[in-house]
N, C-alpha and C. Protein backbone atom coordinates (compact mmCIF):
# COMPACT_ATOMS: atom_id res chain seq x y z
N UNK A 1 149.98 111.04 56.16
CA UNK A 1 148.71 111.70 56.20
C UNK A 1 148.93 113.20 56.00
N UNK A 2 148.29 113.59 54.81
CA UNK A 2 147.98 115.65 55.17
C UNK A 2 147.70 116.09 56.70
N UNK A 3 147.59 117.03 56.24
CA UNK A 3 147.55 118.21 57.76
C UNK A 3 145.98 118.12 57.50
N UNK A 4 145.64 118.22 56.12
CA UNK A 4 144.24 118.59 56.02
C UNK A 4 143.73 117.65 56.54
N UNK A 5 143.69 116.55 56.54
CA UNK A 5 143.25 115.46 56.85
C UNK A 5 143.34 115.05 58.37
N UNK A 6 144.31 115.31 59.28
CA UNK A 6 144.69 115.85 60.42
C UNK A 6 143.56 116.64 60.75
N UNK A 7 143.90 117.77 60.21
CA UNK A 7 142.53 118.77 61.17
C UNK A 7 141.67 118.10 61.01
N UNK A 8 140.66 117.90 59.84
CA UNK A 8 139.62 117.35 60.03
C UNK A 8 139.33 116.54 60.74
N UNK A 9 139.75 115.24 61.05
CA UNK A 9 139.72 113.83 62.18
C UNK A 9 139.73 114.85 63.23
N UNK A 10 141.04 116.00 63.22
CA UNK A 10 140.63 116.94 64.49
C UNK A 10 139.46 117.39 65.46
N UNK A 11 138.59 117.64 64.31
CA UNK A 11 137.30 118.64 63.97
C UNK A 11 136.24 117.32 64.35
N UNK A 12 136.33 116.44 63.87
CA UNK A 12 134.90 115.49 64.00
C UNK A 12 135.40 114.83 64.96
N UNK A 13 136.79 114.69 65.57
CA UNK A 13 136.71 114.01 67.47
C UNK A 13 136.40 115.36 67.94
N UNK A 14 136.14 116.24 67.96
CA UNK A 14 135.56 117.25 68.93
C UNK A 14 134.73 117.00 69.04
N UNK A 15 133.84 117.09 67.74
CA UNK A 15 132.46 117.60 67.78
C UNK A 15 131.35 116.17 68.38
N UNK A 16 132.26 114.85 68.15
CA UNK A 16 131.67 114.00 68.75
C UNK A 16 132.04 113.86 70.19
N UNK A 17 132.50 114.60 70.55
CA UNK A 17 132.93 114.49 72.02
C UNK A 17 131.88 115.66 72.51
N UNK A 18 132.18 116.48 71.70
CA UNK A 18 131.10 117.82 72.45
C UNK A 18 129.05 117.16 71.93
N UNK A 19 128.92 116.34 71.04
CA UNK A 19 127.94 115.81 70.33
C UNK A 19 127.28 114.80 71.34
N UNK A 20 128.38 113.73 72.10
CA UNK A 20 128.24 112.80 72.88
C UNK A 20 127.69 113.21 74.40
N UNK A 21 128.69 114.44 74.81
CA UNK A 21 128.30 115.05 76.08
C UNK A 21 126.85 116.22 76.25
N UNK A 22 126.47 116.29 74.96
CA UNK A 22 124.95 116.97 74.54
C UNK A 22 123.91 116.17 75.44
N UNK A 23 123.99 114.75 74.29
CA UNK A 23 123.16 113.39 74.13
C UNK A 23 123.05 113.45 75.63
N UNK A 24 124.37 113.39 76.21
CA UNK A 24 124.77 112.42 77.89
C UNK A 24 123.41 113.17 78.64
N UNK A 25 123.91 114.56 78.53
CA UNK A 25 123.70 115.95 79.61
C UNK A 25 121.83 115.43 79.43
N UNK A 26 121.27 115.56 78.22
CA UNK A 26 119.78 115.53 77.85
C UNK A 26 119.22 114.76 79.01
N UNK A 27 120.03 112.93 78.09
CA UNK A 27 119.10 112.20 79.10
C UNK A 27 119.68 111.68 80.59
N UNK A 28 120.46 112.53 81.34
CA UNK A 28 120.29 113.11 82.44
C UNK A 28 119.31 114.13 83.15
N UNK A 29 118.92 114.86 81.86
CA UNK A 29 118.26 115.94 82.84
C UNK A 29 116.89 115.69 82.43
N UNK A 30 116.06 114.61 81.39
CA UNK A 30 115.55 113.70 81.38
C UNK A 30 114.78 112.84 82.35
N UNK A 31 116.03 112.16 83.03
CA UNK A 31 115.45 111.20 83.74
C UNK A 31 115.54 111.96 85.09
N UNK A 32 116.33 112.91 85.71
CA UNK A 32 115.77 114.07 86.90
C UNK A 32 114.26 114.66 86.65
N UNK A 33 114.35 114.81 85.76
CA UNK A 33 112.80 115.46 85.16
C UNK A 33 111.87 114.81 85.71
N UNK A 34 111.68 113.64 85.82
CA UNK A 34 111.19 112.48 85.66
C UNK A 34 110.69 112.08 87.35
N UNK A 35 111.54 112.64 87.96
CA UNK A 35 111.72 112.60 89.47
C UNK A 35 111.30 113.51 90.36
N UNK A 36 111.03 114.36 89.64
CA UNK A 36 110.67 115.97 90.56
C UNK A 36 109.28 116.20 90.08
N UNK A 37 108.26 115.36 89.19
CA UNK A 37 107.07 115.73 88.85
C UNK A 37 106.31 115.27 89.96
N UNK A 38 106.44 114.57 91.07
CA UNK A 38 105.31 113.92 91.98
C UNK A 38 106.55 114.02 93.04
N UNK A 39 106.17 114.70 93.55
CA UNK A 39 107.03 115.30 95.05
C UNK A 39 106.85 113.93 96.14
N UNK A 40 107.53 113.70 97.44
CA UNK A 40 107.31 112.56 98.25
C UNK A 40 106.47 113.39 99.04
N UNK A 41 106.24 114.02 99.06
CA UNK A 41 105.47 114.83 99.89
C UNK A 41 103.23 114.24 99.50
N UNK A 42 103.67 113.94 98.23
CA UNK A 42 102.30 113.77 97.12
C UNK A 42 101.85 111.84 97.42
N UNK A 43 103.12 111.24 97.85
CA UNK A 43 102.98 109.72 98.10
C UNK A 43 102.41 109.48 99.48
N UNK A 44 101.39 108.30 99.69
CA UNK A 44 101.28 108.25 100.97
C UNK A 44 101.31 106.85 101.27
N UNK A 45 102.44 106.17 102.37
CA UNK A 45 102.66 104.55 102.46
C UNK A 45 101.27 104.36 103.72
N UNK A 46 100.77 103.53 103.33
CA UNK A 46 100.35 103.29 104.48
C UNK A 46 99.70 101.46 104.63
N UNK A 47 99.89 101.20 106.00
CA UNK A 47 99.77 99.69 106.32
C UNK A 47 100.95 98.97 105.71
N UNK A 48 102.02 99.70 106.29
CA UNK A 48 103.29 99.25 105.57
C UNK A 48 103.68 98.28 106.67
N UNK A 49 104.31 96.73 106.12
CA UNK A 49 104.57 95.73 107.18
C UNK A 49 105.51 94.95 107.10
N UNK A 50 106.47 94.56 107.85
CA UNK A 50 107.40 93.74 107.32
C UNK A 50 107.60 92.36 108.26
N UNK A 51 107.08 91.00 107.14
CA UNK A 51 107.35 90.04 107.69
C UNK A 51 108.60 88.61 107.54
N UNK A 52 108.74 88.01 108.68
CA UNK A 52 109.58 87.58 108.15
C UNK A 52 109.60 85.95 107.05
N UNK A 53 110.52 85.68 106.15
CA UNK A 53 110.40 84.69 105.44
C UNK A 53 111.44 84.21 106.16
N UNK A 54 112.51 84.03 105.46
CA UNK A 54 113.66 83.04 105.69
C UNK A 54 114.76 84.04 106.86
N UNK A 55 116.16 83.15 106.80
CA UNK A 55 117.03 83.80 107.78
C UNK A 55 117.28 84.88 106.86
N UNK A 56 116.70 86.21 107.19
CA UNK A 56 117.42 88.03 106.60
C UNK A 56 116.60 88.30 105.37
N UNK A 57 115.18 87.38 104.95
CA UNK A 57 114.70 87.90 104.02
C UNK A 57 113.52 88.17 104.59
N UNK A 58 112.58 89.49 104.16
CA UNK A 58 111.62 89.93 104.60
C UNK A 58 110.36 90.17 103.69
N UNK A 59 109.30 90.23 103.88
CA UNK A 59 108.40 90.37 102.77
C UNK A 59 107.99 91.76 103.15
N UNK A 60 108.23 92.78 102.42
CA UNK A 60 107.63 94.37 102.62
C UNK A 60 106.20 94.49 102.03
N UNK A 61 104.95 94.89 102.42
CA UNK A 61 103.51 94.77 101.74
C UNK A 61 103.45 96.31 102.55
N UNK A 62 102.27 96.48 101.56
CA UNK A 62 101.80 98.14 102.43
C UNK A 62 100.99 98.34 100.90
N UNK A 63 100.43 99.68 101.33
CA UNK A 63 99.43 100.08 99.97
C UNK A 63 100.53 101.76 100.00
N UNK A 64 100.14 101.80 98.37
CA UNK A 64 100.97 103.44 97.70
C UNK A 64 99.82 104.55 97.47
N UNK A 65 99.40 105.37 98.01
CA UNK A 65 98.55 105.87 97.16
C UNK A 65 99.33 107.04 96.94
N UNK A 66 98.77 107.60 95.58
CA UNK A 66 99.56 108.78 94.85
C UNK A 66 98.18 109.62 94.89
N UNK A 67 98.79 110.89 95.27
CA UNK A 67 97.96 111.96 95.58
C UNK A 67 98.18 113.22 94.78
N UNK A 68 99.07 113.08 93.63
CA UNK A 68 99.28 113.69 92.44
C UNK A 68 98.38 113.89 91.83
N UNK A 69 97.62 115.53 91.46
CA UNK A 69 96.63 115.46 90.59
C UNK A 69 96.75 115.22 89.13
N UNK A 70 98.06 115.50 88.53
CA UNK A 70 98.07 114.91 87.26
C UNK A 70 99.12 113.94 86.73
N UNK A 71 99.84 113.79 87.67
CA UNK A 71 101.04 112.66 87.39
C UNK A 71 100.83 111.38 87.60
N UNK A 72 101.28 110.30 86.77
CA UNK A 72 100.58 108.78 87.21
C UNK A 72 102.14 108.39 87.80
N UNK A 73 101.88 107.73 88.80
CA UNK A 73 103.38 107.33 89.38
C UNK A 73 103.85 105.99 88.80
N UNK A 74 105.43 105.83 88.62
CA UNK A 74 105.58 104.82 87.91
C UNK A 74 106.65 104.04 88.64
N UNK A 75 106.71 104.60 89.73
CA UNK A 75 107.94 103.89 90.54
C UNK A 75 108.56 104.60 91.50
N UNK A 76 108.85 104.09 92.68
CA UNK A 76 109.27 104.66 93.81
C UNK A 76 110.55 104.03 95.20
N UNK A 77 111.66 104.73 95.78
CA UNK A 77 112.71 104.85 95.54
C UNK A 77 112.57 104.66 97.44
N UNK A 78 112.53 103.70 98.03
CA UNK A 78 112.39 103.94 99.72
C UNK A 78 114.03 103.27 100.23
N UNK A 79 114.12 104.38 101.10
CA UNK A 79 115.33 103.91 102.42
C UNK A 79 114.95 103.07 103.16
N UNK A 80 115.24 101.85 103.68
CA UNK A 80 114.93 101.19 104.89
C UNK A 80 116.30 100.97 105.71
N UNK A 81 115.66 101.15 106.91
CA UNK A 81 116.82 100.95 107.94
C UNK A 81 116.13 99.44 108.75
N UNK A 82 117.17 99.03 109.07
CA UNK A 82 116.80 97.89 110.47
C UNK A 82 117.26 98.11 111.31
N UNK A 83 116.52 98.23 112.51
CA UNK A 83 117.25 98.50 114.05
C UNK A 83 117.26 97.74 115.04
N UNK A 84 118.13 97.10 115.86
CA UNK A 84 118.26 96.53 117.25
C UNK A 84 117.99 97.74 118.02
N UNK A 85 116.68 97.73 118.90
CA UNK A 85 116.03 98.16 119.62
C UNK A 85 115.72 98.00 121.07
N UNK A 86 115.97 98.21 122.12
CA UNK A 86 115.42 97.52 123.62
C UNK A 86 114.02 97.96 123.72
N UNK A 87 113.14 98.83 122.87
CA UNK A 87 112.30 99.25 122.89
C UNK A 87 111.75 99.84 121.69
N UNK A 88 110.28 100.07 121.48
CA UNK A 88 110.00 101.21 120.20
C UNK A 88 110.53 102.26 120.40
N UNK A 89 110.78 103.23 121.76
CA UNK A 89 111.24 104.28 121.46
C UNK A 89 112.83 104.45 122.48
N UNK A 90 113.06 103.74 122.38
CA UNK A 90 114.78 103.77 122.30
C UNK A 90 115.58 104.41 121.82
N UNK A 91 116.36 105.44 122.11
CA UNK A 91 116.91 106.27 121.10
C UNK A 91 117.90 106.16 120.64
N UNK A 92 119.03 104.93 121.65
CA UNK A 92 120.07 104.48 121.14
C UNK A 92 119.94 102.69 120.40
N UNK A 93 119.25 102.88 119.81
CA UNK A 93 118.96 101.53 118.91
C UNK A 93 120.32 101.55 117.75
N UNK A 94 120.84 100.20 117.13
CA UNK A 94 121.74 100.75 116.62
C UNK A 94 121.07 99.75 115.27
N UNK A 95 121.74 100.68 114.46
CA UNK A 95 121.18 100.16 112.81
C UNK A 95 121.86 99.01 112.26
N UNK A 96 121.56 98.20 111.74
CA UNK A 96 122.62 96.74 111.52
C UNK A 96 122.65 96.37 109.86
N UNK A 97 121.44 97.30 109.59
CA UNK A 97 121.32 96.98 108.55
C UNK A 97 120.23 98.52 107.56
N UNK A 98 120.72 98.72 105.97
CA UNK A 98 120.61 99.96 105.60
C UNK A 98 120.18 99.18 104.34
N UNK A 99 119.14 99.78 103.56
CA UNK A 99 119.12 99.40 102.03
C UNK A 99 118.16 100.38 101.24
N UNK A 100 118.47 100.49 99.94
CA UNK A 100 117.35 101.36 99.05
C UNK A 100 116.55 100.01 98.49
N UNK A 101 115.24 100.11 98.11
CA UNK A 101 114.48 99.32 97.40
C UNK A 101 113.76 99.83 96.24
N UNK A 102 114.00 99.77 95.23
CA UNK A 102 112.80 100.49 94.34
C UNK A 102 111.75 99.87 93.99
N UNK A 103 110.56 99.92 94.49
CA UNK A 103 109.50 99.59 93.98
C UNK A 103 108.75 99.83 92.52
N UNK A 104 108.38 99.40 91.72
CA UNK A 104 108.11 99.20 90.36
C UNK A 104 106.40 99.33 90.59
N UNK A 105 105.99 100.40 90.03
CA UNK A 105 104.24 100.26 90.47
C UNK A 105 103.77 101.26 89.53
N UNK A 106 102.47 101.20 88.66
CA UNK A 106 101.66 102.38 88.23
C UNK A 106 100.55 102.40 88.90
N UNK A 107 100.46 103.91 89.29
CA UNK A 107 99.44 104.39 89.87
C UNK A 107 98.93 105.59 89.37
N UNK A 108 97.91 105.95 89.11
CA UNK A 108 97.41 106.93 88.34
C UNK A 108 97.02 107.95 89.17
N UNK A 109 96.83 109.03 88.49
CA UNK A 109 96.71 109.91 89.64
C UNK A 109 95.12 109.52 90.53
N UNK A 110 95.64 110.10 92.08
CA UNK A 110 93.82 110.10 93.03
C UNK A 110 93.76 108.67 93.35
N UNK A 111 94.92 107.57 92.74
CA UNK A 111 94.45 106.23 93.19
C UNK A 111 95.77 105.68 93.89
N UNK A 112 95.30 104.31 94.25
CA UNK A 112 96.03 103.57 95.32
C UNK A 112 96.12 102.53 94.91
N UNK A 113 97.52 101.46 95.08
CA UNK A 113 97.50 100.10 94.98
C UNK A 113 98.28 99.81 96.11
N UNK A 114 98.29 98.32 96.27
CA UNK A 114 98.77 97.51 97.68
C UNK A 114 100.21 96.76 96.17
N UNK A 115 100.79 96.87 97.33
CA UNK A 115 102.50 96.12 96.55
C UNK A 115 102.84 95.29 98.00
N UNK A 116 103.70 94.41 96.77
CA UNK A 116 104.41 93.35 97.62
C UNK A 116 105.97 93.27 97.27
N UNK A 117 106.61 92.95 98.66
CA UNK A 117 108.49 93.12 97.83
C UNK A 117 109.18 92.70 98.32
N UNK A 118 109.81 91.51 98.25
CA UNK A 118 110.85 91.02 99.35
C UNK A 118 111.90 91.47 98.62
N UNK A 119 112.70 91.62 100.57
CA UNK A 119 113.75 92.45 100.80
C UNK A 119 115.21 91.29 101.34
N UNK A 120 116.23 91.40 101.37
CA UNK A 120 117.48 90.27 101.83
C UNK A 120 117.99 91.90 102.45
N UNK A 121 118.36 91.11 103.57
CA UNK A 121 119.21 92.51 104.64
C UNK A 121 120.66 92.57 104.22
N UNK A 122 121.24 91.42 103.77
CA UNK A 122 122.44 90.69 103.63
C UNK A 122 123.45 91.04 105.28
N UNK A 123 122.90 90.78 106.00
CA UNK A 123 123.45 91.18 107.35
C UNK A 123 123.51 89.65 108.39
N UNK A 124 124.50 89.62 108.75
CA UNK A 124 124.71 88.13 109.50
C UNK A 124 125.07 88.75 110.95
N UNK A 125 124.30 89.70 111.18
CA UNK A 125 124.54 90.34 113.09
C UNK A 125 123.24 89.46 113.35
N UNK A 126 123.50 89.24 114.55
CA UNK A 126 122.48 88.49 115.47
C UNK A 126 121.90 89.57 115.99
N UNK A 127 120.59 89.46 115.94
CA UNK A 127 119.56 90.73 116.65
C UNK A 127 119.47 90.06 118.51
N UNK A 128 119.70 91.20 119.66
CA UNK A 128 119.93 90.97 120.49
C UNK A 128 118.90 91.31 121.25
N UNK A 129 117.58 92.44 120.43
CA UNK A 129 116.89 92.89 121.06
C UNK A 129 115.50 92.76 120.57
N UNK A 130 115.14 94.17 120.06
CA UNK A 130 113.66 93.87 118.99
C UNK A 130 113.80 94.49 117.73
N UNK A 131 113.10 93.80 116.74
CA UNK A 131 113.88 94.22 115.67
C UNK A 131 112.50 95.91 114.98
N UNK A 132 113.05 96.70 114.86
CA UNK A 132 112.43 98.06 114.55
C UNK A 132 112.89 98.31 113.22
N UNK A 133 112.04 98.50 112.35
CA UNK A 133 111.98 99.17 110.72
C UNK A 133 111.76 100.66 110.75
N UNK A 134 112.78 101.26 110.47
CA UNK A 134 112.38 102.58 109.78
C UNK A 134 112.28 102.67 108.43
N UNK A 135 111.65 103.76 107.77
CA UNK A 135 111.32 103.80 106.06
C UNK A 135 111.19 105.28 105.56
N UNK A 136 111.74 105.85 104.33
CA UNK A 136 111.23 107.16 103.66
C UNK A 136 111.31 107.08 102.48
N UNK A 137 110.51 107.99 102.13
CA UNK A 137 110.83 107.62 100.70
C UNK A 137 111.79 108.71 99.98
N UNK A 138 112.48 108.42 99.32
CA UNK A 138 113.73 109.31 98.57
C UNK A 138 113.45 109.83 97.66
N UNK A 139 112.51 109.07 97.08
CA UNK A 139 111.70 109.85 95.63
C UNK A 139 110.77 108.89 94.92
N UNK A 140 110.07 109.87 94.11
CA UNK A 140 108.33 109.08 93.43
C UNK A 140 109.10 109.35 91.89
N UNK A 141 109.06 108.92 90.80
CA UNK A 141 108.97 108.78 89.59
C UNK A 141 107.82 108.40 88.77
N UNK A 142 107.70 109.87 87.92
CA UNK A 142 106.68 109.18 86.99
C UNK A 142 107.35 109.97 85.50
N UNK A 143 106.30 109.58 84.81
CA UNK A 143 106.74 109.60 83.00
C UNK A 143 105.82 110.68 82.43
């Protein structure tokens, strides 16, 4: 092989390396974009409930309303914890179980829908006490 020919292959693995990490960087900052238009602050859960189905699966229902004046929400990103509890306000309850869920929903702005979502804890601890749900949301996504 030439040298000339050398550099060049040189020259176009750069530029597709520097070409590739462009593309990458975009739709990264893209889909962040995407995440910071409807603040959690703008979401509001409410009549959120969790019942039970089978052994560790749960059915999550509640209504979303998006309080975004111009963003339609397109999906949303909640922590749930499960707690062994001796009480609701127990402070040493211990967590047995941790999960993210993303909910899949359009909501337009000023409006509200009711969702449904079963959840698997994948947790085989025996609950000893009462079982307590905590929830937040991590982030709202829209387009």
């Amino acid at each position: 092989m030439s040298a000339r020919f050398r550099k060049f292959a040189g020259y176009f693995i750069v530029i597709g390396i520097v070409g590739g990490s462009l593309i990458w960087g975009f739709q990264e900052y893209e889909k962040n974009k995407s995440k910071s238009k409807i603040s959690s602050a703008e979401v509001i859960l409410r009549n959120i409930s969790f019942e039970t189905m089978n052994n560790n699966e749960y059915e999550l229902t509640g209504r979303i309303v998006n309080n975004s004046e111009k963003y339609t929400l397109n999906g949303l990103q909640l922590r749930i914890n499960a707690k062994d509890c001796a009480n609701d306000d127990d402070p040493h309850c211990i967590v047995f179980a941790e999960k993210k869920e993303y909910i899949y929903i359009t909501i337009p702005p000023g409006q509200a829908r009711d969702f449904k979502k079963e959840i698997n804890l994948y947790s085989d601890q025996n609950l000893e006490n009462k079982l307590v749900w905590d929830y937040s949301i991590e982030y709202a996504e829209s387009k």
